[in-house]
PDB file of N, CA and C in Angstrom:
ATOM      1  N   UNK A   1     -63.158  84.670 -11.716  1.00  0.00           N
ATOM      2  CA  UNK A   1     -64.537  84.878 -11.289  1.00  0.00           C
ATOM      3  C   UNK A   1     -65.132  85.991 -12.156  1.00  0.00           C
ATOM      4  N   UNK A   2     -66.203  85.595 -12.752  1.00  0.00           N
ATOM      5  CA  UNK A   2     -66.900  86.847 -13.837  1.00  0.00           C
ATOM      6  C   UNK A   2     -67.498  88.058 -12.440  1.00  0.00           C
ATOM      7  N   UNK A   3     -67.515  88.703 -13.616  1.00  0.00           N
ATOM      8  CA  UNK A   3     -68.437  90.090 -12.759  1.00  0.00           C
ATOM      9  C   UNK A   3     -69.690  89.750 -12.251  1.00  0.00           C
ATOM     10  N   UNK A   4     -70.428  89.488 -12.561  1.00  0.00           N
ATOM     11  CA  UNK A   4     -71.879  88.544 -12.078  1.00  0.00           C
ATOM     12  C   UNK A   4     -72.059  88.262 -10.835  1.00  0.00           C
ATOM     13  N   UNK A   5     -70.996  87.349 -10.788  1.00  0.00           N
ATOM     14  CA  UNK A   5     -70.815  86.545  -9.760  1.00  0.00           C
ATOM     15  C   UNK A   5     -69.940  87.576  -8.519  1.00  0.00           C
ATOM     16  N   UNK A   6     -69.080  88.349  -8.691  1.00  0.00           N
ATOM     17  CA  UNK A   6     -68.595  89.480  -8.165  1.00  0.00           C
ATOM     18  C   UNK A   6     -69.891  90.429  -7.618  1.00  0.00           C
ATOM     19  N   UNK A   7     -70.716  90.435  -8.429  1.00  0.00           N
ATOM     20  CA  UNK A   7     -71.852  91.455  -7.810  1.00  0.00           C
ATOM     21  C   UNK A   7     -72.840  90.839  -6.883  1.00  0.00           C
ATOM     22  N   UNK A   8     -72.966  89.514  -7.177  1.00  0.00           N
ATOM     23  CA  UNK A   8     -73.900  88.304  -6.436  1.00  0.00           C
ATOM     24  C   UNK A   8     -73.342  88.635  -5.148  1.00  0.00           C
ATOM     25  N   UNK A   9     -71.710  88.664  -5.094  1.00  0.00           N
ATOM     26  CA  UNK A   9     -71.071  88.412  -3.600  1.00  0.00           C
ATOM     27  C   UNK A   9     -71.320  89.564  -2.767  1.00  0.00           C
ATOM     28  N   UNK A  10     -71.120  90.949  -3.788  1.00  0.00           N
ATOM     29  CA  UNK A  10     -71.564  91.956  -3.009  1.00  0.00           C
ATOM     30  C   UNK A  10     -73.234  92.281  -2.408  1.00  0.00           C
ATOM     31  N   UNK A  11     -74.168  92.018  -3.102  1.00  0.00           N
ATOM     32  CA  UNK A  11     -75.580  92.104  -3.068  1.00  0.00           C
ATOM     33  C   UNK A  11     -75.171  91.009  -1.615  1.00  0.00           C
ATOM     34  N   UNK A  12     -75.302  90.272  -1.629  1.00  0.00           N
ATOM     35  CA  UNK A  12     -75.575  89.191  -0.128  1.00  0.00           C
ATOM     36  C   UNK A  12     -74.904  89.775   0.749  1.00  0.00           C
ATOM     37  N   UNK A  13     -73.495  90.095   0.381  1.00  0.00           N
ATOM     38  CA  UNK A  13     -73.097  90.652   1.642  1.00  0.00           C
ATOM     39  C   UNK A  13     -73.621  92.012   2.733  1.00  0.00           C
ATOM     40  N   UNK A  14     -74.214  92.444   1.406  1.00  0.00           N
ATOM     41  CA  UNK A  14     -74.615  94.141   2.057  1.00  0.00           C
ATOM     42  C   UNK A  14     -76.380  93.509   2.719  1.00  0.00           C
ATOM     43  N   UNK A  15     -76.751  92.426   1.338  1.00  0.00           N
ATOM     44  CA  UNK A  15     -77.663  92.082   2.602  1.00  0.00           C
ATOM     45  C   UNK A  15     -78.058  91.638   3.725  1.00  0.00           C
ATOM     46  N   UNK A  16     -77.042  90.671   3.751  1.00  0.00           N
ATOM     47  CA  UNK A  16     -76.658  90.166   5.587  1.00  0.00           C
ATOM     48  C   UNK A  16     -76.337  91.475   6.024  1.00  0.00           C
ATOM     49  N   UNK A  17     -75.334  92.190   6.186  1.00  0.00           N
ATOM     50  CA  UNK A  17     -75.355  93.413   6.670  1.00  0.00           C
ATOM     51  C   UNK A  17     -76.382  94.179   7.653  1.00  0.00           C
ATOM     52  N   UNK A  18     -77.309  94.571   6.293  1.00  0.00           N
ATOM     53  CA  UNK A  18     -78.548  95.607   6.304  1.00  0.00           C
ATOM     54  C   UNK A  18     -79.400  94.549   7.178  1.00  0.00           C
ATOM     55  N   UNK A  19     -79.488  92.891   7.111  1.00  0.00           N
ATOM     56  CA  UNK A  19     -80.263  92.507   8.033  1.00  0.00           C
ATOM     57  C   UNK A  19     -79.644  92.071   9.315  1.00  0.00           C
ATOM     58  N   UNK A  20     -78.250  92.147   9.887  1.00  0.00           N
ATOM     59  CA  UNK A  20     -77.795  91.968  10.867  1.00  0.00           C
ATOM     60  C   UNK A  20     -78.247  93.829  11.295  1.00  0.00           C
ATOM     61  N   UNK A  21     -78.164  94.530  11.231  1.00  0.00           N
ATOM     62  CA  UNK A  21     -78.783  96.147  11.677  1.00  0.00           C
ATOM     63  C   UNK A  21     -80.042  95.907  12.031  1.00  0.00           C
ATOM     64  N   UNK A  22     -80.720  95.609  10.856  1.00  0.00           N
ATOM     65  CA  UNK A  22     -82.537  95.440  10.952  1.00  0.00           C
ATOM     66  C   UNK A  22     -82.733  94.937  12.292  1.00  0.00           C
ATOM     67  N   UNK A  23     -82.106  93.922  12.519  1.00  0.00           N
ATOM     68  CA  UNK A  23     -82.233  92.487  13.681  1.00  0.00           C
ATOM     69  C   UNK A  23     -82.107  93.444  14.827  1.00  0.00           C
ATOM     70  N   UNK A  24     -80.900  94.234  15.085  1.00  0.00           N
ATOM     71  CA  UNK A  24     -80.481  95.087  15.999  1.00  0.00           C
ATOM     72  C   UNK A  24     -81.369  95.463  16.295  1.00  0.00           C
ATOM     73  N   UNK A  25     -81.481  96.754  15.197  1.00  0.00           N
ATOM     74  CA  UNK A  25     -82.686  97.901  15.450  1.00  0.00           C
ATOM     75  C   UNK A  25     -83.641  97.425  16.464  1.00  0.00           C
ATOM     76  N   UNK A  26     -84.470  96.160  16.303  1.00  0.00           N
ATOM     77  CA  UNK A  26     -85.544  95.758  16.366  1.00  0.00           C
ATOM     78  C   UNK A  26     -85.598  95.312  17.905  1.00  0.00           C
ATOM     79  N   UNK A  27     -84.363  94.622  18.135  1.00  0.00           N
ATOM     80  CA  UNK A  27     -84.064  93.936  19.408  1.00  0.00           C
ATOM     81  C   UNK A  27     -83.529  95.244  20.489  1.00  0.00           C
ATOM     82  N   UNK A  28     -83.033  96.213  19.971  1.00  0.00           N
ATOM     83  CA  UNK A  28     -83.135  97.531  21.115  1.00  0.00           C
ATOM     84  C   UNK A  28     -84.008  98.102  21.301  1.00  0.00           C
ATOM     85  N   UNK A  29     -84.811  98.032  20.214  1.00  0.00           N
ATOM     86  CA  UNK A  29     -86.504  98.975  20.715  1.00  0.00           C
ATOM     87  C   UNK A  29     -87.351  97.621  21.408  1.00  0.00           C
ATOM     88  N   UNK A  30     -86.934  96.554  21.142  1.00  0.00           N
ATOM     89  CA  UNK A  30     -87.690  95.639  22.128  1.00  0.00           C
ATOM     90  C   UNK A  30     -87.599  96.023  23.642  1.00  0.00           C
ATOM     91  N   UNK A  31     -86.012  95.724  23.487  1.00  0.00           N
ATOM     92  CA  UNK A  31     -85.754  95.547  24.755  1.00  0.00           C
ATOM     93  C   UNK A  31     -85.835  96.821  25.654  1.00  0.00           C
ATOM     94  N   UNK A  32     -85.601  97.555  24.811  1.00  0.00           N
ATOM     95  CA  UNK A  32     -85.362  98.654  25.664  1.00  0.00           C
ATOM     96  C   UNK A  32     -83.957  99.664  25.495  1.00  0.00           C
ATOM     97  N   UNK A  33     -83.174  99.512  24.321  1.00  0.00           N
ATOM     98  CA  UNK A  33     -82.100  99.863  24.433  1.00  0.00           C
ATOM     99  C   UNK A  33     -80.854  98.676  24.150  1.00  0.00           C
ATOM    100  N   UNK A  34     -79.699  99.344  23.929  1.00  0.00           N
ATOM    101  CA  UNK A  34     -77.957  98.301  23.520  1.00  0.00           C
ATOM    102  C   UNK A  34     -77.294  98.572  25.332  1.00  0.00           C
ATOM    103  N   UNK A  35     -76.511  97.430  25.267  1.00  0.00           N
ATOM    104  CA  UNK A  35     -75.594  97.455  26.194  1.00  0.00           C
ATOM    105  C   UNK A  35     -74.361  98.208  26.036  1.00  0.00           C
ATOM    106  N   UNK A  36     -74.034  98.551  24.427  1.00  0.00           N
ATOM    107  CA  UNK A  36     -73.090  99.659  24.987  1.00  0.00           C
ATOM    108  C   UNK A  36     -73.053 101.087  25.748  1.00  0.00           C
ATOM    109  N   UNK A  37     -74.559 101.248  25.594  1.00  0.00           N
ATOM    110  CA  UNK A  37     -74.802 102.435  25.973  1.00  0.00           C
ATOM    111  C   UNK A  37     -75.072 102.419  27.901  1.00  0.00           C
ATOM    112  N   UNK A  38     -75.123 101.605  28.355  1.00  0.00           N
ATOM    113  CA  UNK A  38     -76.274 100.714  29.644  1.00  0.00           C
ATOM    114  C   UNK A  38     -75.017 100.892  30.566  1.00  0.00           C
ATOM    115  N   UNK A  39     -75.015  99.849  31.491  1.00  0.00           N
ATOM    116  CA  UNK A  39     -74.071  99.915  32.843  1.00  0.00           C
ATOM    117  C   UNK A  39     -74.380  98.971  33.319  1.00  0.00           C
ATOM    118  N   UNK A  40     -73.966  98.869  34.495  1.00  0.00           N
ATOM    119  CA  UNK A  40     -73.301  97.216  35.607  1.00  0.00           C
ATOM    120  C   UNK A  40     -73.484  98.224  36.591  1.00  0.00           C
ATOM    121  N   UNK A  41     -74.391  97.750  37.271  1.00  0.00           N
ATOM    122  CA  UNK A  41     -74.208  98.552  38.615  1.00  0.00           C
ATOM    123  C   UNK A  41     -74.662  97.231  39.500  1.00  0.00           C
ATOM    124  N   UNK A  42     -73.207  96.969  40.719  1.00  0.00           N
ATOM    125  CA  UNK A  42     -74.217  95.998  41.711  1.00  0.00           C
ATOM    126  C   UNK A  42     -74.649  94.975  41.483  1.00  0.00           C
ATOM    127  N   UNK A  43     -74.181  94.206  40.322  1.00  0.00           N
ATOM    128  CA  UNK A  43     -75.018  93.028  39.863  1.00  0.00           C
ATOM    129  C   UNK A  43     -76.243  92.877  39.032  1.00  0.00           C
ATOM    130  N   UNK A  44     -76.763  94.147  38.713  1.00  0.00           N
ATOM    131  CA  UNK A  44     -77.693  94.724  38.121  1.00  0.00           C
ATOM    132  C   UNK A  44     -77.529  95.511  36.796  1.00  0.00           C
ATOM    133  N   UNK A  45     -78.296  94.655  35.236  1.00  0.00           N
ATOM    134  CA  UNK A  45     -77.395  95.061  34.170  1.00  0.00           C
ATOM    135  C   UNK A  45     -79.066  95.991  33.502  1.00  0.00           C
ATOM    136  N   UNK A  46     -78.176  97.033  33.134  1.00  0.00           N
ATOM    137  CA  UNK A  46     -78.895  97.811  32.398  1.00  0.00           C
ATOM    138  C   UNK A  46     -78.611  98.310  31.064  1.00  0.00           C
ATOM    139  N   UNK A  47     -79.957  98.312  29.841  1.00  0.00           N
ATOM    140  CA  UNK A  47     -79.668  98.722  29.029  1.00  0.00           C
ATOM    141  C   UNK A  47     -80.052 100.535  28.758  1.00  0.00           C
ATOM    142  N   UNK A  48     -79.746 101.060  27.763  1.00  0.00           N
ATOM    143  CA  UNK A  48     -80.107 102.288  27.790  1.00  0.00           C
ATOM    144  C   UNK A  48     -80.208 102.883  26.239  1.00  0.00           C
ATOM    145  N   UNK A  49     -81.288 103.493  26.390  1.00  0.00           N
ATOM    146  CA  UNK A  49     -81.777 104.096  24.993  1.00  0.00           C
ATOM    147  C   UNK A  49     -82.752 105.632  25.170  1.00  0.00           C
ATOM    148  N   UNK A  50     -81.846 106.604  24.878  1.00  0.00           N
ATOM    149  CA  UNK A  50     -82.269 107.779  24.781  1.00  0.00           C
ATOM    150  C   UNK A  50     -82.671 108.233  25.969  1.00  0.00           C
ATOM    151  N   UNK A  51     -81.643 107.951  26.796  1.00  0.00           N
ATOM    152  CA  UNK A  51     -81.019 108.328  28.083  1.00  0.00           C
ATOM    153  C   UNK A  51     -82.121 107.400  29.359  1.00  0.00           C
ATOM    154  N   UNK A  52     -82.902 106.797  28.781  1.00  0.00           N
ATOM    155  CA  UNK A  52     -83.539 105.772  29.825  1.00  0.00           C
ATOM    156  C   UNK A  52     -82.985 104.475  30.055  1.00  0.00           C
ATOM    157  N   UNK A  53     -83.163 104.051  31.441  1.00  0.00           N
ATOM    158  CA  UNK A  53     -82.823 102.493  31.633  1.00  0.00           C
ATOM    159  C   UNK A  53     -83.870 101.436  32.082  1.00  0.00           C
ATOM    160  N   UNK A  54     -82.933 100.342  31.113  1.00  0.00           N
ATOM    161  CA  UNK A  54     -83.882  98.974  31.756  1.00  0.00           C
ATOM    162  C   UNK A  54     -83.491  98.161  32.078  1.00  0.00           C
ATOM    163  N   UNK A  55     -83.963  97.650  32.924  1.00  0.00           N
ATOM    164  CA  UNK A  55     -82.953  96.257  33.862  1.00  0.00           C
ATOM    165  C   UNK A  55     -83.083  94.894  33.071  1.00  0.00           C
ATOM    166  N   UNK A  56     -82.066  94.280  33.173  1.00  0.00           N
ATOM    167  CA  UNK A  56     -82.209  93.340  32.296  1.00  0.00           C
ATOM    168  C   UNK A  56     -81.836  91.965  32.625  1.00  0.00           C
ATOM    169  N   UNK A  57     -81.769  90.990  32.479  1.00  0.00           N
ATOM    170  CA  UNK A  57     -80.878  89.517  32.705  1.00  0.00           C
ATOM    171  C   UNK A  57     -78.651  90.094  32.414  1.00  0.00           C
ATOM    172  N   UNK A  58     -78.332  89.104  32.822  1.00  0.00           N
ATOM    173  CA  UNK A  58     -76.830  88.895  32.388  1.00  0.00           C
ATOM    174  C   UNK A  58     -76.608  88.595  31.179  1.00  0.00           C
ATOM    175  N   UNK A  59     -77.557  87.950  30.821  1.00  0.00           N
ATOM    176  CA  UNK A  59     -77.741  87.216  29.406  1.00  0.00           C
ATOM    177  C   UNK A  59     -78.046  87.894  28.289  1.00  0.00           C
ATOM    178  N   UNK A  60     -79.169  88.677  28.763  1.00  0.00           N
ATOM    179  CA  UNK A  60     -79.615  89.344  27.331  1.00  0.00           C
ATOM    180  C   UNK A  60     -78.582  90.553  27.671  1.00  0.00           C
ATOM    181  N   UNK A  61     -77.946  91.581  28.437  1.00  0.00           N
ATOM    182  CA  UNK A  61     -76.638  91.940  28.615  1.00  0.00           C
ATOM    183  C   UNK A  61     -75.662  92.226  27.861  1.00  0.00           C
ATOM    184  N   UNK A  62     -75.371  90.991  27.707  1.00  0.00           N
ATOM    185  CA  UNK A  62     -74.297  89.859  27.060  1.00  0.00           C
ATOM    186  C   UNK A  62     -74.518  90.266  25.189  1.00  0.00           C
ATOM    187  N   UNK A  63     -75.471  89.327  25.259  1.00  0.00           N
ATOM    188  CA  UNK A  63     -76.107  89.604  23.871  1.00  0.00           C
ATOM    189  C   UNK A  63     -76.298  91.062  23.470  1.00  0.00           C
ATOM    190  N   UNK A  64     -76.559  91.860  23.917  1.00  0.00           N
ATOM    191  CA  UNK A  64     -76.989  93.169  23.446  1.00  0.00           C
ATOM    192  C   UNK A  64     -75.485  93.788  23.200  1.00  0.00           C
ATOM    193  N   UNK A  65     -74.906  93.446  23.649  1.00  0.00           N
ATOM    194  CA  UNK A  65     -73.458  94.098  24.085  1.00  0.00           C
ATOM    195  C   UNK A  65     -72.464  93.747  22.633  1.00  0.00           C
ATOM    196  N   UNK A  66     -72.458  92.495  22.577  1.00  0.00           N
ATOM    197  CA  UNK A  66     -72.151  91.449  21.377  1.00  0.00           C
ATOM    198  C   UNK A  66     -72.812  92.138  20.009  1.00  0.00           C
ATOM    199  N   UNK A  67     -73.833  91.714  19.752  1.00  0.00           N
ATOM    200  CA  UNK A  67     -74.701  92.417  18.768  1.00  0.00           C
ATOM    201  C   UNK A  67     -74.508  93.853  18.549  1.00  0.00           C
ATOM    202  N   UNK A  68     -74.232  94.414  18.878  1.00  0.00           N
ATOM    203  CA  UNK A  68     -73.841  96.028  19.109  1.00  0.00           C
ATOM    204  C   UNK A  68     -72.470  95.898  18.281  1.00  0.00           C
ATOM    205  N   UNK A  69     -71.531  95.275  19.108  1.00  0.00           N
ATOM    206  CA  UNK A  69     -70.127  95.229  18.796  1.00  0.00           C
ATOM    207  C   UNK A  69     -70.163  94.790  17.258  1.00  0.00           C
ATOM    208  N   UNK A  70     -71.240  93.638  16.748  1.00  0.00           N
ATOM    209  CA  UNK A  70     -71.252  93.044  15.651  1.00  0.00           C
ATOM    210  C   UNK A  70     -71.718  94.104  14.363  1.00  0.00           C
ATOM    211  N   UNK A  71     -72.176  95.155  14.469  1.00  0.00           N
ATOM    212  CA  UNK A  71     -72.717  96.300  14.004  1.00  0.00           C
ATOM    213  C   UNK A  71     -71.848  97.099  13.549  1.00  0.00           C
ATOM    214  N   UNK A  72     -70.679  97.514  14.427  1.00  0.00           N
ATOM    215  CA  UNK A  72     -69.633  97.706  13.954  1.00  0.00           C
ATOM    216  C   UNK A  72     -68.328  97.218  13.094  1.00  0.00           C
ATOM    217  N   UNK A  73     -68.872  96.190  12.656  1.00  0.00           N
ATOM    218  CA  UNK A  73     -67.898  95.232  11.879  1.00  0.00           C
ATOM    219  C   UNK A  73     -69.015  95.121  10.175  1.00  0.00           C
ATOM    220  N   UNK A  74     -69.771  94.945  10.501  1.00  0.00           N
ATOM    221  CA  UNK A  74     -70.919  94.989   9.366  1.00  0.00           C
ATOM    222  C   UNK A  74     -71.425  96.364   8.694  1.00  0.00           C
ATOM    223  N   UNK A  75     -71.377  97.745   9.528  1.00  0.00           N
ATOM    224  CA  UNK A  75     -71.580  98.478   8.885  1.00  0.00           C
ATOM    225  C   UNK A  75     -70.724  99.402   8.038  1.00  0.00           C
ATOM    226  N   UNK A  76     -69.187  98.815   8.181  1.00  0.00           N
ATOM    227  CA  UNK A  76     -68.048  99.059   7.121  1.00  0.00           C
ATOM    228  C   UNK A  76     -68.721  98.187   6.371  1.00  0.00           C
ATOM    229  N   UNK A  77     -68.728  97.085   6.749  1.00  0.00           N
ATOM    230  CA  UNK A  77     -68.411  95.933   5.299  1.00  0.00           C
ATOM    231  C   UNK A  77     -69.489  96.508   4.853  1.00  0.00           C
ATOM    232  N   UNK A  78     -70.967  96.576   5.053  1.00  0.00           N
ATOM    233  CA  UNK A  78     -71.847  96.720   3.948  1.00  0.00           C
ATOM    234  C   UNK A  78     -71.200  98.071   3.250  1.00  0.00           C
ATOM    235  N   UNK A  79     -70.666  99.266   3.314  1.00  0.00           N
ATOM    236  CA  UNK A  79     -70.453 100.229   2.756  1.00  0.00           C
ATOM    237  C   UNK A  79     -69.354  99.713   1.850  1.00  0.00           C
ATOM    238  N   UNK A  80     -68.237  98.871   1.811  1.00  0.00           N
ATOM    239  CA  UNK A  80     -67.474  98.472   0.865  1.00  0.00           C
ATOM    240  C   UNK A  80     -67.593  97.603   0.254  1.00  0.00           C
ATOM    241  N   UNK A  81     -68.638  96.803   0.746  1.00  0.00           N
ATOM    242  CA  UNK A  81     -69.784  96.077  -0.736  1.00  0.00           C
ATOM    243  C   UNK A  81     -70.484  96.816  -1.437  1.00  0.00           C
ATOM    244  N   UNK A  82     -71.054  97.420  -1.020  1.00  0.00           N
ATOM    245  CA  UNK A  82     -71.309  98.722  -2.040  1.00  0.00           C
ATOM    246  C   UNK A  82     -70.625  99.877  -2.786  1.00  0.00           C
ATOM    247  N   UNK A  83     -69.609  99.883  -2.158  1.00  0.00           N
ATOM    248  CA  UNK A  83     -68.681 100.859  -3.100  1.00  0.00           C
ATOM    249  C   UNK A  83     -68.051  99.153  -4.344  1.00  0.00           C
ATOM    250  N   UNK A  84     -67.850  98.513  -3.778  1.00  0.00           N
ATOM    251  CA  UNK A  84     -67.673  96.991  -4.600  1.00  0.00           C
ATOM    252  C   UNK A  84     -68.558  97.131  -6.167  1.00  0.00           C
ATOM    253  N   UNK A  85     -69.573  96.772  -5.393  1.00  0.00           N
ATOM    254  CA  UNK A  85     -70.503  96.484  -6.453  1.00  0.00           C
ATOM    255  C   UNK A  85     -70.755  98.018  -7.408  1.00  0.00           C
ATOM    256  N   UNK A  86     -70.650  99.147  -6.705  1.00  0.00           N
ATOM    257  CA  UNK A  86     -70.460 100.322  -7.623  1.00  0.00           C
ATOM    258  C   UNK A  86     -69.644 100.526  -8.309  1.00  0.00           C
ATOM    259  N   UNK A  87     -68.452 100.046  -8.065  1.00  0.00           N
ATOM    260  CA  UNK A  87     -67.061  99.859  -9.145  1.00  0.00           C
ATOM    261  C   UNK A  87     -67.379  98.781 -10.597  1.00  0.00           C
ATOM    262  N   UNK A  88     -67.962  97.535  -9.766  1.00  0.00           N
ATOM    263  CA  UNK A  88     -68.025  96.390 -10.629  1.00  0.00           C
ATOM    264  C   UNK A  88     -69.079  96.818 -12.198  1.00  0.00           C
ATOM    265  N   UNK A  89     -70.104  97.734 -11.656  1.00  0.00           N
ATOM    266  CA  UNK A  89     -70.922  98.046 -12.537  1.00  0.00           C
ATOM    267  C   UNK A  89     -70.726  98.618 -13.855  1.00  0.00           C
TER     268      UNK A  89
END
């Protein structure tokens, strides 16, 4: 595989990355906050952002919780696509 094509892989990857975050970002200031931060109280799911809560579905919950978790898997990788593509250069 040429270098080119080595840097192609890194550029996409860091950009899925940077737009799986973006997506985040966007969907906690929607909503109101991530579920890792939130609680289960009673049947009643809350998210939380900068020490406030908002009540939410099971569903979006779920999702917020997920997406969060997914953040942590993506924001290594984008940093070692970029140290990648800084080597390759």
């Amino acid at each position: 595989m040429s270098k080119t094509a080595k840097r192609r892989i890194c550029v996409t990857v860091f950009a899925l990355c940077l737009a799986n975050f973006v997506v985040f970002f966007i969907g906690a200031v929607y909503l109101g906050g991530d579920a890792v931060n939130g609680k289960i109280v009673a049947d009643h799911y809350y998210l939380m952002s900068h020490g406030r809560y908002t009540e939410v579905s099971a569903d979006i919950f779920s999702y917020s919780k997920w997406h969060a978790y997914s953040t942590w898997i993506t924001h290594p990788l984008a940093f070692i696509a970029g140290y990648w593509y800084y080597r390759l250069k």
